[in-house]
PDB file of N, CA and C in Angstrom:
ATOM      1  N   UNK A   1       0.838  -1.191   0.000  1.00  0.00           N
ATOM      2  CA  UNK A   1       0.000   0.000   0.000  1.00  0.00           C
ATOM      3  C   UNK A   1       0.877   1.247   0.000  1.00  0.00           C
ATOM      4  N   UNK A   2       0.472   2.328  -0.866  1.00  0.00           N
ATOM      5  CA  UNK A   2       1.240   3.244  -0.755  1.00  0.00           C
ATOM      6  C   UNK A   2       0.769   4.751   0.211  1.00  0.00           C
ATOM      7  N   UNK A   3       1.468   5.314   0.554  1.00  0.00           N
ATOM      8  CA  UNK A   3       0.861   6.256   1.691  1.00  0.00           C
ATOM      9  C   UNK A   3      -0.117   7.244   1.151  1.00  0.00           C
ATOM     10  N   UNK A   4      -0.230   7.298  -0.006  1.00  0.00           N
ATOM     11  CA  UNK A   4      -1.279   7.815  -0.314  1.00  0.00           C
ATOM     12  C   UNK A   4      -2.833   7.533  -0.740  1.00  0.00           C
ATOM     13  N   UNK A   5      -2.639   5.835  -0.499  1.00  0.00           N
ATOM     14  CA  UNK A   5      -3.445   5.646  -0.124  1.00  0.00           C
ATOM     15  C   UNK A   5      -4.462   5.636   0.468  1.00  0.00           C
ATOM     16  N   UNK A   6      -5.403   4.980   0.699  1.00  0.00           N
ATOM     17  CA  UNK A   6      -6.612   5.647   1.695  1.00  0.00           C
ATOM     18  C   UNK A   6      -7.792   4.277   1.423  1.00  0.00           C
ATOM     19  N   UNK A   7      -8.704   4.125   2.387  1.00  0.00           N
ATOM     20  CA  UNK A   7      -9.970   3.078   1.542  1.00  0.00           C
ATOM     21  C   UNK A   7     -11.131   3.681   1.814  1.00  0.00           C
ATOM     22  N   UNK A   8     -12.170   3.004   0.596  1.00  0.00           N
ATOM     23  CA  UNK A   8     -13.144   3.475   0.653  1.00  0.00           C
ATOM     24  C   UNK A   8     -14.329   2.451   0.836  1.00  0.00           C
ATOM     25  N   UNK A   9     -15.355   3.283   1.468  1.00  0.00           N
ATOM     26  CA  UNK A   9     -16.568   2.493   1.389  1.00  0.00           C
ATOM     27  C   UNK A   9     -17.605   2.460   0.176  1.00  0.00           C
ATOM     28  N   UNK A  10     -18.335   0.850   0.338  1.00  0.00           N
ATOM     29  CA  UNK A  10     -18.752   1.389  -1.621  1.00  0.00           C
ATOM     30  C   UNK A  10     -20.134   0.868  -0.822  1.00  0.00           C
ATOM     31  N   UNK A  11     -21.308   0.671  -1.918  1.00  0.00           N
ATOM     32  CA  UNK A  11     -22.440   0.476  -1.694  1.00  0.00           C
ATOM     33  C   UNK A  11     -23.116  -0.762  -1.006  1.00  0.00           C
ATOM     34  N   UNK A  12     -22.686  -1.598  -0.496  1.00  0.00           N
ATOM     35  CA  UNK A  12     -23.329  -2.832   0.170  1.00  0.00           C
ATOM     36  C   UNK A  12     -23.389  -2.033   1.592  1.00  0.00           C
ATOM     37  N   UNK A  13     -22.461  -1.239   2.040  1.00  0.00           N
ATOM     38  CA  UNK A  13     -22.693  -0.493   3.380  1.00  0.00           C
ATOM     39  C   UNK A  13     -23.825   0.278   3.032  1.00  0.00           C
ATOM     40  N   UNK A  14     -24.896   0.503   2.136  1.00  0.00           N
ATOM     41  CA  UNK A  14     -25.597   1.140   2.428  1.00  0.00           C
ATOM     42  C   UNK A  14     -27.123   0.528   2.693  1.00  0.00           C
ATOM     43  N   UNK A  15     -27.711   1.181   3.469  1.00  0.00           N
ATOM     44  CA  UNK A  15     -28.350   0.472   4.276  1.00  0.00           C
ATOM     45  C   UNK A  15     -28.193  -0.717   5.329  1.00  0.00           C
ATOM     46  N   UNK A  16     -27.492  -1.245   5.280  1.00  0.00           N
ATOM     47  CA  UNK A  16     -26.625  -1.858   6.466  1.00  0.00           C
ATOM     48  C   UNK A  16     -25.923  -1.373   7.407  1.00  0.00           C
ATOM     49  N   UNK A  17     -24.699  -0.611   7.170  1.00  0.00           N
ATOM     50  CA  UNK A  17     -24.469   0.703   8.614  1.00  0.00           C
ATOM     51  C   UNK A  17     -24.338  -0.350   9.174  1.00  0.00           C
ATOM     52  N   UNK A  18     -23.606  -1.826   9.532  1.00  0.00           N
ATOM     53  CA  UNK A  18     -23.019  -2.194  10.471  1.00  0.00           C
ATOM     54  C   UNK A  18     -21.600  -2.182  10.975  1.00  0.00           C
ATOM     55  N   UNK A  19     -21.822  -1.333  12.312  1.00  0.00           N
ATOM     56  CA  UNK A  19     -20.794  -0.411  12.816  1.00  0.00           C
ATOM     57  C   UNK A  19     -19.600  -1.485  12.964  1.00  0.00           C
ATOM     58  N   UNK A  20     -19.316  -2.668  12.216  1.00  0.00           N
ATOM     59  CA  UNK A  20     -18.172  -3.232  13.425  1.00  0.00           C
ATOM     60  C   UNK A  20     -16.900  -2.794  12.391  1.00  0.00           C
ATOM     61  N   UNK A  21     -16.966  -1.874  11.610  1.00  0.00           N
ATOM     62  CA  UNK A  21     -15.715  -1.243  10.877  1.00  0.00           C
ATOM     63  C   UNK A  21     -15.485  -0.287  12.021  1.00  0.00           C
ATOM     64  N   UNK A  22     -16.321   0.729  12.633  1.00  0.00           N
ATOM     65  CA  UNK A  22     -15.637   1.744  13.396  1.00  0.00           C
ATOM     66  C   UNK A  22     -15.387   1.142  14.897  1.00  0.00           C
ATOM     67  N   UNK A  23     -15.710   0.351  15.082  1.00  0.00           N
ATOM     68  CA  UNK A  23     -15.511  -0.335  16.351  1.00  0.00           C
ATOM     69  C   UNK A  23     -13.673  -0.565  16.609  1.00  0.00           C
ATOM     70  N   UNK A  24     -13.023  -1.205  15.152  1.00  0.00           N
ATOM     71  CA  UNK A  24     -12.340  -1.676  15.512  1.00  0.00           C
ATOM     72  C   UNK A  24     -11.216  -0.744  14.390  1.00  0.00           C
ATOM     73  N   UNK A  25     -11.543   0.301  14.219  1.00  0.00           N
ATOM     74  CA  UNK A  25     -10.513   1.513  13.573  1.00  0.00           C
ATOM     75  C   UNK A  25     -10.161   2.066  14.916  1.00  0.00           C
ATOM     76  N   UNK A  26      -8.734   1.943  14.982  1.00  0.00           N
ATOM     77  CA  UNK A  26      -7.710   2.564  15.374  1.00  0.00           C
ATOM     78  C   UNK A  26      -7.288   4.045  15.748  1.00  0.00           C
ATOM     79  N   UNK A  27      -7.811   5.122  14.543  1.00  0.00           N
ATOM     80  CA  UNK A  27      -7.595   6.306  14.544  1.00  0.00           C
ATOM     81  C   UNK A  27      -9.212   6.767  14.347  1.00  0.00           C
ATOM     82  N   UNK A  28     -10.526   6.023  14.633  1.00  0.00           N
ATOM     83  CA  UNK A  28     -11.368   6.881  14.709  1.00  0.00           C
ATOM     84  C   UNK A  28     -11.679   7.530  13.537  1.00  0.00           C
ATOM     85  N   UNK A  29     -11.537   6.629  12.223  1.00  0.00           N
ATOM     86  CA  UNK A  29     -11.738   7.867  11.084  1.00  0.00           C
ATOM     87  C   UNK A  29     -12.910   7.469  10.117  1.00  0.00           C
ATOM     88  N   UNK A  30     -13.745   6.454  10.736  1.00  0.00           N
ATOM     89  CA  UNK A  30     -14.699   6.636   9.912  1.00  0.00           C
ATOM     90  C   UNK A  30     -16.073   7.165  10.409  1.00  0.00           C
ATOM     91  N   UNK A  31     -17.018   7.681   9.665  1.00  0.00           N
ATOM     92  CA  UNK A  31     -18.234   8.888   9.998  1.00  0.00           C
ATOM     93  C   UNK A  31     -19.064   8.403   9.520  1.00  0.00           C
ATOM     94  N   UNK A  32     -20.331   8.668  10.338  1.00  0.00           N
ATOM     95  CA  UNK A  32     -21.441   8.887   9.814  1.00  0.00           C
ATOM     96  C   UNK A  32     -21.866   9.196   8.841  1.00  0.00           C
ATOM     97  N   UNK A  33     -22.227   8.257   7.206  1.00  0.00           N
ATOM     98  CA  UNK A  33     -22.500  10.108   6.476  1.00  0.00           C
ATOM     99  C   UNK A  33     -24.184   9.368   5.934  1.00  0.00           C
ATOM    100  N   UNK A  34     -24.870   9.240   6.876  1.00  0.00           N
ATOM    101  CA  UNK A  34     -26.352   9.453   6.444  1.00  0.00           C
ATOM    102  C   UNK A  34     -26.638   8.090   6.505  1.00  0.00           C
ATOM    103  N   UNK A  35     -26.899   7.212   5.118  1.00  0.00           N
ATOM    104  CA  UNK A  35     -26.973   6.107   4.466  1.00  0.00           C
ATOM    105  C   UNK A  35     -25.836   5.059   4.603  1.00  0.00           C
ATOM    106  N   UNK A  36     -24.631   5.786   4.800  1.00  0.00           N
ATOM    107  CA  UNK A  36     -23.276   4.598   5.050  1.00  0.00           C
ATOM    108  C   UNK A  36     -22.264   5.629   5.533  1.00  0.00           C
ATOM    109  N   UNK A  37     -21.520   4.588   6.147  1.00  0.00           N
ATOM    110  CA  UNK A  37     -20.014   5.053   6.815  1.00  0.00           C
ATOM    111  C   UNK A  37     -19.350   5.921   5.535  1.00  0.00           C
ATOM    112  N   UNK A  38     -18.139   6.526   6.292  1.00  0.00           N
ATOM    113  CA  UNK A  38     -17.273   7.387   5.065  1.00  0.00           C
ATOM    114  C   UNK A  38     -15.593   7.181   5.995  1.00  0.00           C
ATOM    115  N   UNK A  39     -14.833   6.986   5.282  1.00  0.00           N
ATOM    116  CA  UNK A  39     -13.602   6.982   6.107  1.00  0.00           C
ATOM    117  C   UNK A  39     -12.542   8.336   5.246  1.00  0.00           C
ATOM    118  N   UNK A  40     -12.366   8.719   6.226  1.00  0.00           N
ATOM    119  CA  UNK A  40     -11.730  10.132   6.200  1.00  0.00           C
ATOM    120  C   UNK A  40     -10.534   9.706   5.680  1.00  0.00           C
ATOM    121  N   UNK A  41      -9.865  10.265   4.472  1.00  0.00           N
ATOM    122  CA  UNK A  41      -8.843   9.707   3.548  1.00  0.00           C
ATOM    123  C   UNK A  41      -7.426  10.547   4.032  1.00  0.00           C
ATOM    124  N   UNK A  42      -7.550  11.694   4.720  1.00  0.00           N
ATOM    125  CA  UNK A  42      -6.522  12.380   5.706  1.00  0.00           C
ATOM    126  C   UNK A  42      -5.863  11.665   6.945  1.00  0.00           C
ATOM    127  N   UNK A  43      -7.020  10.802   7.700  1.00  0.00           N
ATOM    128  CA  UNK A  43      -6.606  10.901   8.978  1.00  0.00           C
ATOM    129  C   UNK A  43      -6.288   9.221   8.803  1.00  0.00           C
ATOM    130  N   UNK A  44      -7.060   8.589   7.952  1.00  0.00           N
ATOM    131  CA  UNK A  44      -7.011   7.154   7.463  1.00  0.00           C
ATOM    132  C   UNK A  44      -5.069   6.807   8.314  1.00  0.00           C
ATOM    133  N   UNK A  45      -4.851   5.307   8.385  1.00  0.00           N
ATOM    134  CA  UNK A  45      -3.588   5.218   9.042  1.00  0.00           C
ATOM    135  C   UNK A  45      -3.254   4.345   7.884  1.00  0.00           C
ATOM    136  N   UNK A  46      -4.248   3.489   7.050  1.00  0.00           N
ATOM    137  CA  UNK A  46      -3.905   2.568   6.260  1.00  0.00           C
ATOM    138  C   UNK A  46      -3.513   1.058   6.642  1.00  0.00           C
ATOM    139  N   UNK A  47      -4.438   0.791   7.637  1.00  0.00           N
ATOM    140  CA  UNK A  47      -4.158  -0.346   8.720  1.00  0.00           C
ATOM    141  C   UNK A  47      -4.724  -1.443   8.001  1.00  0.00           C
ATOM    142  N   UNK A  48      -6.479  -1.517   7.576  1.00  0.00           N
ATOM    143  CA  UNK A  48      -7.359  -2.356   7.161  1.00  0.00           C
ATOM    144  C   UNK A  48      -7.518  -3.171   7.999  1.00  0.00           C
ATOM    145  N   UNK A  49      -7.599  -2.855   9.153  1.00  0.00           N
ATOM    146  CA  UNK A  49      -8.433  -3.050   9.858  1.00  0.00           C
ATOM    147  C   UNK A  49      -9.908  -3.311   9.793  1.00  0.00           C
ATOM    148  N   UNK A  50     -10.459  -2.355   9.338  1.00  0.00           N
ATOM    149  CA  UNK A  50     -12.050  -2.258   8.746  1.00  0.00           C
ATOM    150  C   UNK A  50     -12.373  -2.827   7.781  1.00  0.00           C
ATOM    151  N   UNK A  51     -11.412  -3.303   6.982  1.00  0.00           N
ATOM    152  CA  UNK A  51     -11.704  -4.360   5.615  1.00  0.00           C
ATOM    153  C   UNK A  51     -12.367  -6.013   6.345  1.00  0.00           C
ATOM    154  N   UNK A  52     -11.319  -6.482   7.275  1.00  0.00           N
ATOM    155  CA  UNK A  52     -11.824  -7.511   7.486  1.00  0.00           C
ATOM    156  C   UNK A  52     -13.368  -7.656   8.630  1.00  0.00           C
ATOM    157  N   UNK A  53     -12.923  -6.257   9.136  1.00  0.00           N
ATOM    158  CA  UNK A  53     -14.304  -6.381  10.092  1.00  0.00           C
ATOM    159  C   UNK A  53     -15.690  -6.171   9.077  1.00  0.00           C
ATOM    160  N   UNK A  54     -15.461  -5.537   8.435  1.00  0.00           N
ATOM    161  CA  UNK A  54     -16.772  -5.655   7.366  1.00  0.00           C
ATOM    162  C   UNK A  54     -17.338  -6.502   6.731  1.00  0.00           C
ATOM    163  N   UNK A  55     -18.703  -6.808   7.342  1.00  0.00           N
ATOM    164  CA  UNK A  55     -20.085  -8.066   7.102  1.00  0.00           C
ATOM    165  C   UNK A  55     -20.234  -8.287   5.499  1.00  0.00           C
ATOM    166  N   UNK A  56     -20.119  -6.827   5.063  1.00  0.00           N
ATOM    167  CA  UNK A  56     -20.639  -7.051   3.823  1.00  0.00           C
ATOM    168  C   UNK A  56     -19.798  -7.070   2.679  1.00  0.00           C
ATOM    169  N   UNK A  57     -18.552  -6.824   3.480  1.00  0.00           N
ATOM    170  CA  UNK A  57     -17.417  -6.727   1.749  1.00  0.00           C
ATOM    171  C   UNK A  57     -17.277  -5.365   1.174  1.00  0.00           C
ATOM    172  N   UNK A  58     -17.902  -4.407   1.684  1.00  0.00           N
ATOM    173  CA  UNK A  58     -17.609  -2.943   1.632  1.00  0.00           C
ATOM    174  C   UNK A  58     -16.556  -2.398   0.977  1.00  0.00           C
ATOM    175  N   UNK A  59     -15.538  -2.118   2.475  1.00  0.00           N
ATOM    176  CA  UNK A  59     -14.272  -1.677   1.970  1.00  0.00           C
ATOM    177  C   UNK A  59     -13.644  -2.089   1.560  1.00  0.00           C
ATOM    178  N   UNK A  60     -12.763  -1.036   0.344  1.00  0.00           N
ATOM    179  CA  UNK A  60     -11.550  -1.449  -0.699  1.00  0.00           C
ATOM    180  C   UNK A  60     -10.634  -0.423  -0.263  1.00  0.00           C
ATOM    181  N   UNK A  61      -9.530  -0.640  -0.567  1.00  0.00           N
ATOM    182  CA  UNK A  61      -8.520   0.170  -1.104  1.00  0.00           C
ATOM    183  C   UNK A  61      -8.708   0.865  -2.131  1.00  0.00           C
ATOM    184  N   UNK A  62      -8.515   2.314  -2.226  1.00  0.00           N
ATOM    185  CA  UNK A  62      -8.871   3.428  -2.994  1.00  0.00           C
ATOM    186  C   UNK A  62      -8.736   2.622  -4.742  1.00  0.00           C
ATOM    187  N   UNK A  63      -7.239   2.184  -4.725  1.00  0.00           N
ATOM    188  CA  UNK A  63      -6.904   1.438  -5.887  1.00  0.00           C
ATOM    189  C   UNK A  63      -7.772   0.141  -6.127  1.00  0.00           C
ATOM    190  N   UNK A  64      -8.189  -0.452  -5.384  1.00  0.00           N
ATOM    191  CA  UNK A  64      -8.863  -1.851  -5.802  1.00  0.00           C
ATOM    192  C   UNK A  64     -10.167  -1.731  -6.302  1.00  0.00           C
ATOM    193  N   UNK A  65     -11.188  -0.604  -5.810  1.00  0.00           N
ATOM    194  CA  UNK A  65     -12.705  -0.639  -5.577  1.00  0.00           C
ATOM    195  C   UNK A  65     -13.030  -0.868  -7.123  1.00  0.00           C
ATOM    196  N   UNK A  66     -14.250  -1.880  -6.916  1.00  0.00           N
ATOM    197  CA  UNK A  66     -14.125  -2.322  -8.476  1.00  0.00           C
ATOM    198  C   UNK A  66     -15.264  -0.814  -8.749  1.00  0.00           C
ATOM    199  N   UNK A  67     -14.870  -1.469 -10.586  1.00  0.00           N
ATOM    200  CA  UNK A  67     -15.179  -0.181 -11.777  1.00  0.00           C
ATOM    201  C   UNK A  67     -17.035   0.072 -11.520  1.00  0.00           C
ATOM    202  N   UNK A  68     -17.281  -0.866 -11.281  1.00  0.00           N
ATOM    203  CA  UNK A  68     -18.946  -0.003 -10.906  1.00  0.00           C
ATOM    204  C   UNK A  68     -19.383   0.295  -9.715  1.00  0.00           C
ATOM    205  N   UNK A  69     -18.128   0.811  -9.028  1.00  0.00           N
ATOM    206  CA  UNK A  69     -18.432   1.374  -8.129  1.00  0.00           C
ATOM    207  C   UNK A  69     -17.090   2.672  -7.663  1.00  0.00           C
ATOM    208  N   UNK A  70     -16.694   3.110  -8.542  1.00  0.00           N
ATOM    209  CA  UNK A  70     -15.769   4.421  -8.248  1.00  0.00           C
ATOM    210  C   UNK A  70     -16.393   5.376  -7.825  1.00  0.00           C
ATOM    211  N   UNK A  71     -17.638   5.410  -8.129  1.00  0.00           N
ATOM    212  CA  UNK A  71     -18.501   6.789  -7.711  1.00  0.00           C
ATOM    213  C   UNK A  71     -18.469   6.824  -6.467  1.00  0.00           C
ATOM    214  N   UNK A  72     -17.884   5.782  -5.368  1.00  0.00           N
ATOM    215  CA  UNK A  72     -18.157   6.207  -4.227  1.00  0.00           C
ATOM    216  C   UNK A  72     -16.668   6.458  -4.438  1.00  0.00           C
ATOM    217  N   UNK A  73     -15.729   6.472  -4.692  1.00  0.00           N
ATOM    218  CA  UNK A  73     -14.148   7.239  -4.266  1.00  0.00           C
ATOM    219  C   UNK A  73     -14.713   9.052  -4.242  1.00  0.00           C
ATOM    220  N   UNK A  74     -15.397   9.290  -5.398  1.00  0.00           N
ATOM    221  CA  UNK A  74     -15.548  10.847  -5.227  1.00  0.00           C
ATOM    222  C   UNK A  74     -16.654  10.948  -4.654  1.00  0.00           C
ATOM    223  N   UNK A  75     -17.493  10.332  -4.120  1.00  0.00           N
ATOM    224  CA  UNK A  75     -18.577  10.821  -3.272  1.00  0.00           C
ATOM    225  C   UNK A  75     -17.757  10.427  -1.455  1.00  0.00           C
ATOM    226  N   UNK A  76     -16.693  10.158  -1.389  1.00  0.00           N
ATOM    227  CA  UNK A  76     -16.429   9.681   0.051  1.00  0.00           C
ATOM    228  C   UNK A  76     -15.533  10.759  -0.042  1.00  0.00           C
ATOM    229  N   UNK A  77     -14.944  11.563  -0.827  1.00  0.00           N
ATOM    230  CA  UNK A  77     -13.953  12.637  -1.194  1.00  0.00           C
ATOM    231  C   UNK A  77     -14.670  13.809  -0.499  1.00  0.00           C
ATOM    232  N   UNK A  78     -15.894  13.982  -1.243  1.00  0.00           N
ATOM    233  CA  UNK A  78     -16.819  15.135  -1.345  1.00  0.00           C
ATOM    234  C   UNK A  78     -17.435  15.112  -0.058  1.00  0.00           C
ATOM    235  N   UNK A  79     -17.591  14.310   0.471  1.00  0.00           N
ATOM    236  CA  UNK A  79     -18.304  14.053   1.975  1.00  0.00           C
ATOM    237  C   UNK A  79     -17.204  14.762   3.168  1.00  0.00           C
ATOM    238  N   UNK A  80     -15.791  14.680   3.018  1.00  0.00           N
ATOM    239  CA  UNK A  80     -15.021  15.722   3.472  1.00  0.00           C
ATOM    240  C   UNK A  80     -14.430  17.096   2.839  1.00  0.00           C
ATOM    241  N   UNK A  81     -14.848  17.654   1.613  1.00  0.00           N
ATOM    242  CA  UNK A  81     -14.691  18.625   0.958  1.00  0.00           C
ATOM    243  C   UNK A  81     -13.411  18.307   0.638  1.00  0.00           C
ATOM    244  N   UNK A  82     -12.815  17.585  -0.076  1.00  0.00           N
ATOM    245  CA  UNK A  82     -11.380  17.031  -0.783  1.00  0.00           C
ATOM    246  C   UNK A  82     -11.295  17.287  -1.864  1.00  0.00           C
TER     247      UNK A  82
END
């Protein structure tokens, strides 16, 4: 992983919102944002941690998230004004 990295949440978190990604993040960086979690791509540590705690297969790595679903890289961007 490179440090500029970051991961994102894509659409199976939505409507689901099961918290056991922020439970077990480290630096506290993922939020509320309405409909699904958002992990803050600043404060992110790059642990992935939250990859494996996730029920539904959610999170990717900024680089991995498959192609029908990039729209959440710039909607998890835009959710912190990035």
């Amino acid at each position: 992983m490179t440090p500029s990295a970051t991961f994102v949440i894509t659409s199976p978190c939505i409507g689901v919102k099961d918290a056991a990604c922020t439970e077990v993040c480290p630096v506290e960086c993922i939020y509320d944002a309405g409909d699904q979690f958002v992990i803050h791509p600043e404060e992110c540590i790059i642990c992935g941690a939250c990859v494996s705690a996730c029920p539904v297969s959610a999170i990717f790595e900024d680089v991995d998230v498959p192609a029908d679903q990039y729209s959440f890289i710039a909607r998890n961007r835009a959710h912190f004004s990035l």
